[in-house]
PDB file of N, CA and C in Angstrom:
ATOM      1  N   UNK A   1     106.703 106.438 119.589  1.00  0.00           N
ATOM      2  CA  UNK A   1     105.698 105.492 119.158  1.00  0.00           C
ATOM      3  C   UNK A   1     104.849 106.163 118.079  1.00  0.00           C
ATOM      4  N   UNK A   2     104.402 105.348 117.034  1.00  0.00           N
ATOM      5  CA  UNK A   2     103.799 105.800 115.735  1.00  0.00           C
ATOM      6  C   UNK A   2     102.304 106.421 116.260  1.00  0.00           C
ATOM      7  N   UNK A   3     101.575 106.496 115.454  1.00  0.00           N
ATOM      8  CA  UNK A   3      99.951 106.921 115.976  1.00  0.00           C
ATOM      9  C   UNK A   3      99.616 105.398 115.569  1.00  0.00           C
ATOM     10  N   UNK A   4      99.828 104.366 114.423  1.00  0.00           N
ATOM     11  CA  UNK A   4      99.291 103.153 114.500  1.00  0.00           C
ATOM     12  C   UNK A   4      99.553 102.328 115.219  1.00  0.00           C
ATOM     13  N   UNK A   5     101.140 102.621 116.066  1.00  0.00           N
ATOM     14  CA  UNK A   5     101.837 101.531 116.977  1.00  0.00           C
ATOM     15  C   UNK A   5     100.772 101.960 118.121  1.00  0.00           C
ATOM     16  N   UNK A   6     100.017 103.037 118.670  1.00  0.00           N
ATOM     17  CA  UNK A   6     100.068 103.610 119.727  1.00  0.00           C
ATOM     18  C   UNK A   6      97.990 103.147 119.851  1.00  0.00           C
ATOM     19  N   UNK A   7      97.724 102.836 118.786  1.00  0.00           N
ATOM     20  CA  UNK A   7      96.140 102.511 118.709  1.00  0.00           C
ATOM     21  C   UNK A   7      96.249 101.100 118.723  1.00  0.00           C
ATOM     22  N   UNK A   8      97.122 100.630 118.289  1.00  0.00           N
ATOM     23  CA  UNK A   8      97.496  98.840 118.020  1.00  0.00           C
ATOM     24  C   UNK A   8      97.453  98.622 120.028  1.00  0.00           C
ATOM     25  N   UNK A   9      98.280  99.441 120.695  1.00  0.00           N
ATOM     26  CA  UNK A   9      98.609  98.655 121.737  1.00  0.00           C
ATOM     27  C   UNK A   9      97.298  99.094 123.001  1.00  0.00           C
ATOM     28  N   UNK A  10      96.318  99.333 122.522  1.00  0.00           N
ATOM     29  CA  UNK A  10      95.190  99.210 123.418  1.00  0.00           C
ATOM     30  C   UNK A  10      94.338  97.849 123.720  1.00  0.00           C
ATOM     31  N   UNK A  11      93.929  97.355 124.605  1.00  0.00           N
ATOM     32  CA  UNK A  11      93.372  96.157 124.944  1.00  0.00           C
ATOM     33  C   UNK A  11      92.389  95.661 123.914  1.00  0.00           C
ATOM     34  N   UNK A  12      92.081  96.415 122.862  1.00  0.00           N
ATOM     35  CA  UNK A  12      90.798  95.993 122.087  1.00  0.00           C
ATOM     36  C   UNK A  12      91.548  95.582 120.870  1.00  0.00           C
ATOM     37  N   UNK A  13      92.639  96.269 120.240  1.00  0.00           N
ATOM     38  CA  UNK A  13      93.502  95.658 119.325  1.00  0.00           C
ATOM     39  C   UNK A  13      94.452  94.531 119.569  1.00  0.00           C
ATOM     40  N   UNK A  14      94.724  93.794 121.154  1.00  0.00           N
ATOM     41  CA  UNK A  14      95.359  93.149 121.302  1.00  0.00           C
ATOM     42  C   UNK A  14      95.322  91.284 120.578  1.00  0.00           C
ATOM     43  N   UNK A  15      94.244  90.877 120.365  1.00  0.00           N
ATOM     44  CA  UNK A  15      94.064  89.974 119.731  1.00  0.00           C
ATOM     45  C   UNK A  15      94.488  89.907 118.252  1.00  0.00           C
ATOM     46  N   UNK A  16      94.256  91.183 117.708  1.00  0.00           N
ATOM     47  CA  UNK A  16      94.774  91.487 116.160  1.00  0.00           C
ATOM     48  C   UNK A  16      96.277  91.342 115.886  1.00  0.00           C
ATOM     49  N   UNK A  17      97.340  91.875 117.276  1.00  0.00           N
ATOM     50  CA  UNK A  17      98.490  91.737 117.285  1.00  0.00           C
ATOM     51  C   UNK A  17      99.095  90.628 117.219  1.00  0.00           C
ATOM     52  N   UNK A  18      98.081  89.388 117.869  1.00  0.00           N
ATOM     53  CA  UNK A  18      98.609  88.332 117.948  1.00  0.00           C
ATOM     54  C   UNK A  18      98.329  87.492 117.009  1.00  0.00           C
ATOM     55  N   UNK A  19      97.536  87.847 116.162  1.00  0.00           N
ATOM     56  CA  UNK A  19      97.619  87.125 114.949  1.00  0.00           C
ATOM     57  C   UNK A  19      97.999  87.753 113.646  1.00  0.00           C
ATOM     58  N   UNK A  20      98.552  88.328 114.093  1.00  0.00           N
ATOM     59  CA  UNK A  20      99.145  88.994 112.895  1.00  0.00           C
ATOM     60  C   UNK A  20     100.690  88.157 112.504  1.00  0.00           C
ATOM     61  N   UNK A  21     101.419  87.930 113.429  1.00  0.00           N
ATOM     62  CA  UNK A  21     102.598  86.953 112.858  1.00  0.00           C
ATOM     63  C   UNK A  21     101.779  85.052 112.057  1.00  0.00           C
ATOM     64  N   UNK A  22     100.592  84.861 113.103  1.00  0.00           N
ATOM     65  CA  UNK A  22      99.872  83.616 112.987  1.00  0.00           C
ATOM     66  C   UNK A  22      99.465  83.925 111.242  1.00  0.00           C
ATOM     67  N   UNK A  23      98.935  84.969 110.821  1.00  0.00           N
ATOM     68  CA  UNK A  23      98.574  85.218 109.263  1.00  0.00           C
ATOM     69  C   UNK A  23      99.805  85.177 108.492  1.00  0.00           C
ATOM     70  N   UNK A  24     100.514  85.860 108.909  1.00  0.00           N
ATOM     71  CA  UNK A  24     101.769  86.061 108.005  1.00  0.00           C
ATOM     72  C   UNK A  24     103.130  84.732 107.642  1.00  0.00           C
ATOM     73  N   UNK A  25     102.597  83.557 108.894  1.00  0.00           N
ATOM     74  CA  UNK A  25     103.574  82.159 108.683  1.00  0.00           C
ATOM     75  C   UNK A  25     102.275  81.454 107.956  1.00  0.00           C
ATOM     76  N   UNK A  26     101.016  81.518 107.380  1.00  0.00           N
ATOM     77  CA  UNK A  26     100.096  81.030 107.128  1.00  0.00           C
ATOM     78  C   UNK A  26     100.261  81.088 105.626  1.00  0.00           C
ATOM     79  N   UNK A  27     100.325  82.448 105.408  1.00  0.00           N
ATOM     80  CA  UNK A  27     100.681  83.078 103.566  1.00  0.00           C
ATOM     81  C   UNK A  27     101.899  82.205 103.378  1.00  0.00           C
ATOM     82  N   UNK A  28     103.201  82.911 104.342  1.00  0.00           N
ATOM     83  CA  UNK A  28     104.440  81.981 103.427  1.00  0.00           C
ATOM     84  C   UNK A  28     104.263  80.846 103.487  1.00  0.00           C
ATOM     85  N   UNK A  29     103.740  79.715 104.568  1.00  0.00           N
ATOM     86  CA  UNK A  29     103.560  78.340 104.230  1.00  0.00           C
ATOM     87  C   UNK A  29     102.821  78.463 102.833  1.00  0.00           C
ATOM     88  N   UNK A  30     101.675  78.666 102.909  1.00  0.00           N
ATOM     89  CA  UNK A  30     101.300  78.189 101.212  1.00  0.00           C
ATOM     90  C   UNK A  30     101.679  79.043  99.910  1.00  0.00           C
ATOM     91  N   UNK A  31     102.559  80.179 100.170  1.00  0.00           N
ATOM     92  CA  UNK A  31     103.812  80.545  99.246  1.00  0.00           C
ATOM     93  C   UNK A  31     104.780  79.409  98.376  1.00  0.00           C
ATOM     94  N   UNK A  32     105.488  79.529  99.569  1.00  0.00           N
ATOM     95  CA  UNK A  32     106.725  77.965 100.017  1.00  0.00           C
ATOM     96  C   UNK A  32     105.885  76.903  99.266  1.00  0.00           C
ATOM     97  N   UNK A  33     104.410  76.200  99.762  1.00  0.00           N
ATOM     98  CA  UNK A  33     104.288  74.838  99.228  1.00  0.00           C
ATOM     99  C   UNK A  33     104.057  75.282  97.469  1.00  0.00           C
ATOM    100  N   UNK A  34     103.296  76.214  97.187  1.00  0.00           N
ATOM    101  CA  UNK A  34     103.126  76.438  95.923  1.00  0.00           C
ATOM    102  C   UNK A  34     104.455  76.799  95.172  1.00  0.00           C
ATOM    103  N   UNK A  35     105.657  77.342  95.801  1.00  0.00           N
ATOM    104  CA  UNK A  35     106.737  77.357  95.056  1.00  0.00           C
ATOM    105  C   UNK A  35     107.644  76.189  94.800  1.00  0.00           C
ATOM    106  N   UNK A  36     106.864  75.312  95.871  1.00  0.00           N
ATOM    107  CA  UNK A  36     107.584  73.810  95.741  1.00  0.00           C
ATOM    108  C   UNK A  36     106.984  73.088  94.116  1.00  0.00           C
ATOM    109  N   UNK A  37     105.817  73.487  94.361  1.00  0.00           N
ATOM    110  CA  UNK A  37     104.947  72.327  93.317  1.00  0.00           C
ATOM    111  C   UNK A  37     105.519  73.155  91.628  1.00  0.00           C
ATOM    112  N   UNK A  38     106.006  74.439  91.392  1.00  0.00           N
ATOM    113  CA  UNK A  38     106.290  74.815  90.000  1.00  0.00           C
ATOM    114  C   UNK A  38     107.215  73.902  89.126  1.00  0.00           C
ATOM    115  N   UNK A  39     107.223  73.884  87.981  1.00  0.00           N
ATOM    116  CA  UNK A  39     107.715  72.878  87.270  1.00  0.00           C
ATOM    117  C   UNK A  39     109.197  73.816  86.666  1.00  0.00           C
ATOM    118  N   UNK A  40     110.233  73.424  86.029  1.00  0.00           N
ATOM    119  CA  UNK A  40     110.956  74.006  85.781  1.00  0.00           C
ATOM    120  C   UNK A  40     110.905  75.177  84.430  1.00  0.00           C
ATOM    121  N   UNK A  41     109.973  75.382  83.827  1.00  0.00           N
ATOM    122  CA  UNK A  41     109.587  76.734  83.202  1.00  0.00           C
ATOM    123  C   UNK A  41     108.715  77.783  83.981  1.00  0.00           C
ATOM    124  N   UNK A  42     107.550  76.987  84.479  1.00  0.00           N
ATOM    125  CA  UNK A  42     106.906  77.814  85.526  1.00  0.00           C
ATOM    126  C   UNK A  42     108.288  78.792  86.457  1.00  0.00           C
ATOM    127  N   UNK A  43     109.343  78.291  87.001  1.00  0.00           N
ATOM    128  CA  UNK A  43     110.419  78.565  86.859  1.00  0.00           C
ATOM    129  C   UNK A  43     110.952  79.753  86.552  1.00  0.00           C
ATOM    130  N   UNK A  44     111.498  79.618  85.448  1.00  0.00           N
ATOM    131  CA  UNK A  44     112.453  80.366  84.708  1.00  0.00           C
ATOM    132  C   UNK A  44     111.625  81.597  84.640  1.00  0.00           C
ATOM    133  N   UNK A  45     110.006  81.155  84.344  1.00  0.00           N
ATOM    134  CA  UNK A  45     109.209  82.522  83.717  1.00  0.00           C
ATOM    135  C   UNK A  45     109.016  83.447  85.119  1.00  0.00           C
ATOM    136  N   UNK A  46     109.437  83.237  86.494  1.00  0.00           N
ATOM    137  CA  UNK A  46     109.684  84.037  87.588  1.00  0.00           C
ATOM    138  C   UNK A  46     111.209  84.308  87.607  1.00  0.00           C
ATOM    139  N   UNK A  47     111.894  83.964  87.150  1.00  0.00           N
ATOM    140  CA  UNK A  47     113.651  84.186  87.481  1.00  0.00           C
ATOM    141  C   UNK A  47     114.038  83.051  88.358  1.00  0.00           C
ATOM    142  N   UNK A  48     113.555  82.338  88.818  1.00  0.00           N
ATOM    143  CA  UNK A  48     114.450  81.449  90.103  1.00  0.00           C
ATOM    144  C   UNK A  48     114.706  79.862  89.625  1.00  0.00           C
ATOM    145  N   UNK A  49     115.552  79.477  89.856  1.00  0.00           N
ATOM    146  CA  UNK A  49     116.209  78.040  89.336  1.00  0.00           C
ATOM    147  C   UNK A  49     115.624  77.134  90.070  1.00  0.00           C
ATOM    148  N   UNK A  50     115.802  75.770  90.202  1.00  0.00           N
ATOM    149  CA  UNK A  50     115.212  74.937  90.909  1.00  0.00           C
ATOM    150  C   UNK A  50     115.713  74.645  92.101  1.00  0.00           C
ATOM    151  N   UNK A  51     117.109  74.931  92.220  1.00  0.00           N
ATOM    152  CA  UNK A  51     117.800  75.024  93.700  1.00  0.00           C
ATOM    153  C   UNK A  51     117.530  75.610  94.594  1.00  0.00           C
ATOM    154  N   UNK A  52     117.421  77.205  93.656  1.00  0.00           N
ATOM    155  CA  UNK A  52     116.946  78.267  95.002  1.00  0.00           C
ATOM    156  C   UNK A  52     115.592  77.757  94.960  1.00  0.00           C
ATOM    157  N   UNK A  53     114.482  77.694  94.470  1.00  0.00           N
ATOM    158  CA  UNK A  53     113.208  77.313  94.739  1.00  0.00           C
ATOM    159  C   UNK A  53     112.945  76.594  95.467  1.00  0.00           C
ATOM    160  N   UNK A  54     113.936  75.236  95.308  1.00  0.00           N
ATOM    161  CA  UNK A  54     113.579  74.008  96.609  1.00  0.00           C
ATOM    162  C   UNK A  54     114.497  74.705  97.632  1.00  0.00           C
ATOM    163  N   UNK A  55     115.300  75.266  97.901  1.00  0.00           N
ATOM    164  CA  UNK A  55     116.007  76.151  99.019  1.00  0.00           C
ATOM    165  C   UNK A  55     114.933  76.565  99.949  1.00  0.00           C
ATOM    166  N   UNK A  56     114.402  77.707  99.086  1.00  0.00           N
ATOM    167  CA  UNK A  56     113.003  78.150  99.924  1.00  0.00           C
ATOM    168  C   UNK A  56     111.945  77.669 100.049  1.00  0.00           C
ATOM    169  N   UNK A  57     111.469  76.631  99.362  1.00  0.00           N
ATOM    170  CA  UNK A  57     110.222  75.965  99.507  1.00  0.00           C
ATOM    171  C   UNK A  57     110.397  75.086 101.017  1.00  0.00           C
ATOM    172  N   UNK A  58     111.829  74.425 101.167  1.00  0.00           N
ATOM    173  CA  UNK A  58     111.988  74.330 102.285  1.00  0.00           C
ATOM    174  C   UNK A  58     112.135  74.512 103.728  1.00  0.00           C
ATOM    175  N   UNK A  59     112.144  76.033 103.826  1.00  0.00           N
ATOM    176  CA  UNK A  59     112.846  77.006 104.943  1.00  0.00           C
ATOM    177  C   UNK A  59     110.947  76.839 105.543  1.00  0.00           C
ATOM    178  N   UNK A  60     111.366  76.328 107.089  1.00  0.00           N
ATOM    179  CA  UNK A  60     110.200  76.461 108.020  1.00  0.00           C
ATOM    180  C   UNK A  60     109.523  77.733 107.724  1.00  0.00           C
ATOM    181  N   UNK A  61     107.571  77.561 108.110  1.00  0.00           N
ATOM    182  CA  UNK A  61     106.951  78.349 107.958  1.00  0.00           C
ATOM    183  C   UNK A  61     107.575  79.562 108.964  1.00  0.00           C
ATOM    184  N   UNK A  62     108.047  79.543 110.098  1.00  0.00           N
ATOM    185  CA  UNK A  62     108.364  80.966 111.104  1.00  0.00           C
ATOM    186  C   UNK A  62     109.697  81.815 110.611  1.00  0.00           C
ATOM    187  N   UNK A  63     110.040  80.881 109.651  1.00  0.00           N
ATOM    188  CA  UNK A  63     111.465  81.543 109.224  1.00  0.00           C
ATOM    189  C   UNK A  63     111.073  82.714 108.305  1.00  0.00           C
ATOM    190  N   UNK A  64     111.022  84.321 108.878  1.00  0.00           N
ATOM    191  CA  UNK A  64     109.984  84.885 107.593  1.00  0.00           C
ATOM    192  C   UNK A  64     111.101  85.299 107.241  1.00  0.00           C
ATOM    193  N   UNK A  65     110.572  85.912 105.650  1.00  0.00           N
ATOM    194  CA  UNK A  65     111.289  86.473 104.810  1.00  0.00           C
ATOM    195  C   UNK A  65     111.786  87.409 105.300  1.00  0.00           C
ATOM    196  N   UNK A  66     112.757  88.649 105.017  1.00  0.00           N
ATOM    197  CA  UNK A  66     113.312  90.027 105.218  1.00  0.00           C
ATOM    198  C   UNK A  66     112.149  90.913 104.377  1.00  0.00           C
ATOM    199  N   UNK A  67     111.798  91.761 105.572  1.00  0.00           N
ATOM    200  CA  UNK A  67     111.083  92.371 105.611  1.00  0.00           C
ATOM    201  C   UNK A  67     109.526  91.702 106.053  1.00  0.00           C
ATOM    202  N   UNK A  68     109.480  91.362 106.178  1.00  0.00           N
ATOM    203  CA  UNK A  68     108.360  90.795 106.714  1.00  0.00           C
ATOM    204  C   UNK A  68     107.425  90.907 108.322  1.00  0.00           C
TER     205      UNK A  68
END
């Protein structure tokens, strides 16, 4: 166990643990909706096409990214 895994799992950090996935489906939801709303240059000027964009703009908020 890390020294941060090992301070995380004391009763006083336990609330922090549990919202820590609750923050992190919170960001990619409004990731996702803001990658929904780009127009097709907004687009291009990140690299991603409109397929993959609506691909992922779609994927449920719990579905996290890799690495995440």
């Amino acid at each position: 166990m890390t020294k941060f895994a090992s301070i995380l799992s004391g009763p006083a950090f336990r609330s922090l643990r549990l919202s820590l996935p609750l923050g992190q489906w919170i960001r990619v939801s409004r990731e996702r909706r803001m990658l929904g709303s780009l127009n097709e240059h907004q687009l291009r000027d990140i690299g991603i096409d409109a397929a993959t964009a609506s691909k992922e703009a779609s994927r449920p908020f719990w579905d996290l990214p890799e690495g995440h």
